[in-house]
Protein backbone atom coordinates (compact mmCIF):
# COMPACT_ATOMS: atom_id res chain seq x y z
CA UNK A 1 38.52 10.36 -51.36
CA UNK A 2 41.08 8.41 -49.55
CA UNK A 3 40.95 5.50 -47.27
CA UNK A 4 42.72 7.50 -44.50
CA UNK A 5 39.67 10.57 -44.83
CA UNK A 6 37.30 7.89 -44.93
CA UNK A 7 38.15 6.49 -41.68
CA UNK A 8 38.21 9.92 -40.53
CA UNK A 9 34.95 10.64 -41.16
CA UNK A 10 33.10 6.96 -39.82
CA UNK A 11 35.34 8.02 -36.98
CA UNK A 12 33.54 11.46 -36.67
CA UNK A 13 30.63 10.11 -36.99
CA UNK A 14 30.62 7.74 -34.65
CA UNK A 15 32.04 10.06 -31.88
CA UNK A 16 29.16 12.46 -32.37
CA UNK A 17 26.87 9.25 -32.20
CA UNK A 18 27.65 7.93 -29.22
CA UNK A 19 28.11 11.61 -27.92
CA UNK A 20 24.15 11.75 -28.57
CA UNK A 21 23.73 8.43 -26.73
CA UNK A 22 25.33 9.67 -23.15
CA UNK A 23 23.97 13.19 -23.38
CA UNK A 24 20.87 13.80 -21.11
CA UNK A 25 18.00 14.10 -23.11
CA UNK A 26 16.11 17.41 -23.08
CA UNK A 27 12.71 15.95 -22.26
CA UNK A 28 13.90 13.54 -19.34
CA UNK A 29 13.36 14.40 -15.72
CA UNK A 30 16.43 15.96 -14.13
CA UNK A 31 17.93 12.72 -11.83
CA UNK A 32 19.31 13.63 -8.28
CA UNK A 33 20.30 11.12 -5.86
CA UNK A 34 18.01 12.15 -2.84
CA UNK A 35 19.14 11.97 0.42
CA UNK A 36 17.03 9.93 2.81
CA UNK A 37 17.08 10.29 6.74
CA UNK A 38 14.48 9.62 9.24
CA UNK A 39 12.83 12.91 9.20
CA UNK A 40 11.79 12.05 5.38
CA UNK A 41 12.01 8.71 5.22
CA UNK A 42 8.06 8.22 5.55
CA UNK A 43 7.30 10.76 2.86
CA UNK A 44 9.68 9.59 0.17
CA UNK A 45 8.46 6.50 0.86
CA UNK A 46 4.65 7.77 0.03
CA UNK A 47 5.87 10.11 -3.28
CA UNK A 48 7.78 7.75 -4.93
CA UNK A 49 6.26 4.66 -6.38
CA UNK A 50 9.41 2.72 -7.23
CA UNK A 51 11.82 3.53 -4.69
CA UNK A 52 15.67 2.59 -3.92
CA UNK A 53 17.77 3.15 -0.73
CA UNK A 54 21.26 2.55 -0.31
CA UNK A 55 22.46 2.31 3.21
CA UNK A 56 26.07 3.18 3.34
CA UNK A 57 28.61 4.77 5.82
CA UNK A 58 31.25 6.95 4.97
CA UNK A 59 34.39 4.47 6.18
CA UNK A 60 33.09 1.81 4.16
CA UNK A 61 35.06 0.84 1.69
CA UNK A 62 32.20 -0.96 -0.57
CA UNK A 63 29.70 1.21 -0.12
CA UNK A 64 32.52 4.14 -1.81
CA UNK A 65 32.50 1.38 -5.11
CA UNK A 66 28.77 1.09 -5.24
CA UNK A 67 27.76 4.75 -4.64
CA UNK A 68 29.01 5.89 -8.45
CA UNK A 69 27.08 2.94 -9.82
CA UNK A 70 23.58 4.27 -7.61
CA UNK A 71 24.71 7.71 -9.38
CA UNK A 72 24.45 6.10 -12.65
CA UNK A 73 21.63 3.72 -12.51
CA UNK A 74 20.21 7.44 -10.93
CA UNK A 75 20.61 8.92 -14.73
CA UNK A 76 19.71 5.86 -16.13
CA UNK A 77 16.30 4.89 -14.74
CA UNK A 78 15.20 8.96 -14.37
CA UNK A 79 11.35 9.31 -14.74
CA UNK A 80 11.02 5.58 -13.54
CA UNK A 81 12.79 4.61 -10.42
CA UNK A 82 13.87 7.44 -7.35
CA UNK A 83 17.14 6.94 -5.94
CA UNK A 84 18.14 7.68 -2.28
CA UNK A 85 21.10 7.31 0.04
CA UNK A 86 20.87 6.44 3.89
CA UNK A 87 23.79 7.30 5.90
CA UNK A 88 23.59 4.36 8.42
CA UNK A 89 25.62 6.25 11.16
CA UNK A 90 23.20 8.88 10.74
CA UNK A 91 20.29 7.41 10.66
CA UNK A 92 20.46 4.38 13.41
CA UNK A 93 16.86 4.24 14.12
CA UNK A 94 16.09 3.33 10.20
CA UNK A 95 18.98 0.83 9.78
CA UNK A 96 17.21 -1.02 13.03
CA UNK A 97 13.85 -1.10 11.41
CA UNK A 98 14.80 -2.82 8.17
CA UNK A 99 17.34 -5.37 9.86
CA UNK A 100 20.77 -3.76 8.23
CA UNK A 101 23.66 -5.41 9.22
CA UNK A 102 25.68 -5.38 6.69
CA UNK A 103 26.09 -2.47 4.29
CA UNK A 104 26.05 -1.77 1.64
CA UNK A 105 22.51 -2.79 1.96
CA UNK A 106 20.01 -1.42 -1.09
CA UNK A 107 16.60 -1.54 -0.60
CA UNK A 108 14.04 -1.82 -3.02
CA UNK A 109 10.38 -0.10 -2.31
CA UNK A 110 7.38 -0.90 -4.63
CA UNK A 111 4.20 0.99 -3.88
CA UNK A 112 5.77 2.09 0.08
CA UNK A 113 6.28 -1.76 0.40
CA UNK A 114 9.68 -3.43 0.39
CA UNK A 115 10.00 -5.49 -2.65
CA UNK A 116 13.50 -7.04 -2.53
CA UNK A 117 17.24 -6.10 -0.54
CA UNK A 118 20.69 -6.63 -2.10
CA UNK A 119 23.51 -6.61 0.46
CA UNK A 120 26.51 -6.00 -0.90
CA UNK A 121 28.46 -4.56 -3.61
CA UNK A 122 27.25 -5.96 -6.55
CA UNK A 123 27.95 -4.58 -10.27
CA UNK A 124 26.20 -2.35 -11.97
CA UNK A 125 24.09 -4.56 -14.51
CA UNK A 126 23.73 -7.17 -11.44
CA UNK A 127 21.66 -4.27 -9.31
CA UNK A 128 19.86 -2.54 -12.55
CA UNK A 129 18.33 -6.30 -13.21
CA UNK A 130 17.03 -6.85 -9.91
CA UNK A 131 15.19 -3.46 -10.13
CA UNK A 132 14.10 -4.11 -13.44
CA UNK A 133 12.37 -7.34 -12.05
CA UNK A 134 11.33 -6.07 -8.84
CA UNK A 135 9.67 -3.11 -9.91
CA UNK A 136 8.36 -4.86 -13.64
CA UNK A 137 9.87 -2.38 -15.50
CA UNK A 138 10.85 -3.07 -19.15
CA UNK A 139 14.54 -3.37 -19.84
């Protein structure tokens, strides 16, 4: 066997690797982003033990750059953490009530209490770690 198959093959093999390590597993909770508004705010709030809300808008320009990484953290963290989106033009009343100003704005809900707020658009590992340590999870 050749240098050039060999390569081939680690190549292969790696593809189909790391193929298994994106694709959903079978036994993990389907993740959906949920969308949160005032009419179910209150209830989410009680279902979902760890619980994170981004506030957003639509002509926001950082919100649009942190939404994907929600999405992914979404997949990520399924069976663990619930994931919401608040549309703050939308939903005035519940932007009022936690103080947004400045979106995005994610809140972070531990046991229907808020546990910790990131405003801004911060990177994906940046957000991940402050829900790992809010919430206790292990990393």
């Amino acid at each position: 066997m050749g240098d050039e198959e060999l390569q081939r093959i680690r190549e292969k093999k790696l593809r189909e690797l790391e193929e298994k390590l994106h694709a959903p597993r079978k036994d993990a909770p389907a993740a959906k982003v949920i969308l949160v508004d005032q009419a179910n705010f209150r209830r989410l709030l009680g279902e979902h033990q760890h619980f994170v809300v981004d506030f957003w808008a639509e002509w926001c320009g950082p919100c649009r750059m942190v939404g994907p990484v929600i999405e992914d953290l979404c997949h990520e963290m399924a069976g663990q953490v619930t994931f919401g989106k608040c549309n703050t033009d939308h939903n005035q009343q519940l932007a009022v009530q936690f103080n947004i100003s400045a979106i995005p704005t994610i809140l972070l809900f531990r046991g229907g209490q808020l546990a910790d707020r990131i405003t801004g658009a911060y990177p994906k590992d940046a957000i991940r770690s402050r829900i790992v340590r809010s919430f206790g999870l292990s990393s």
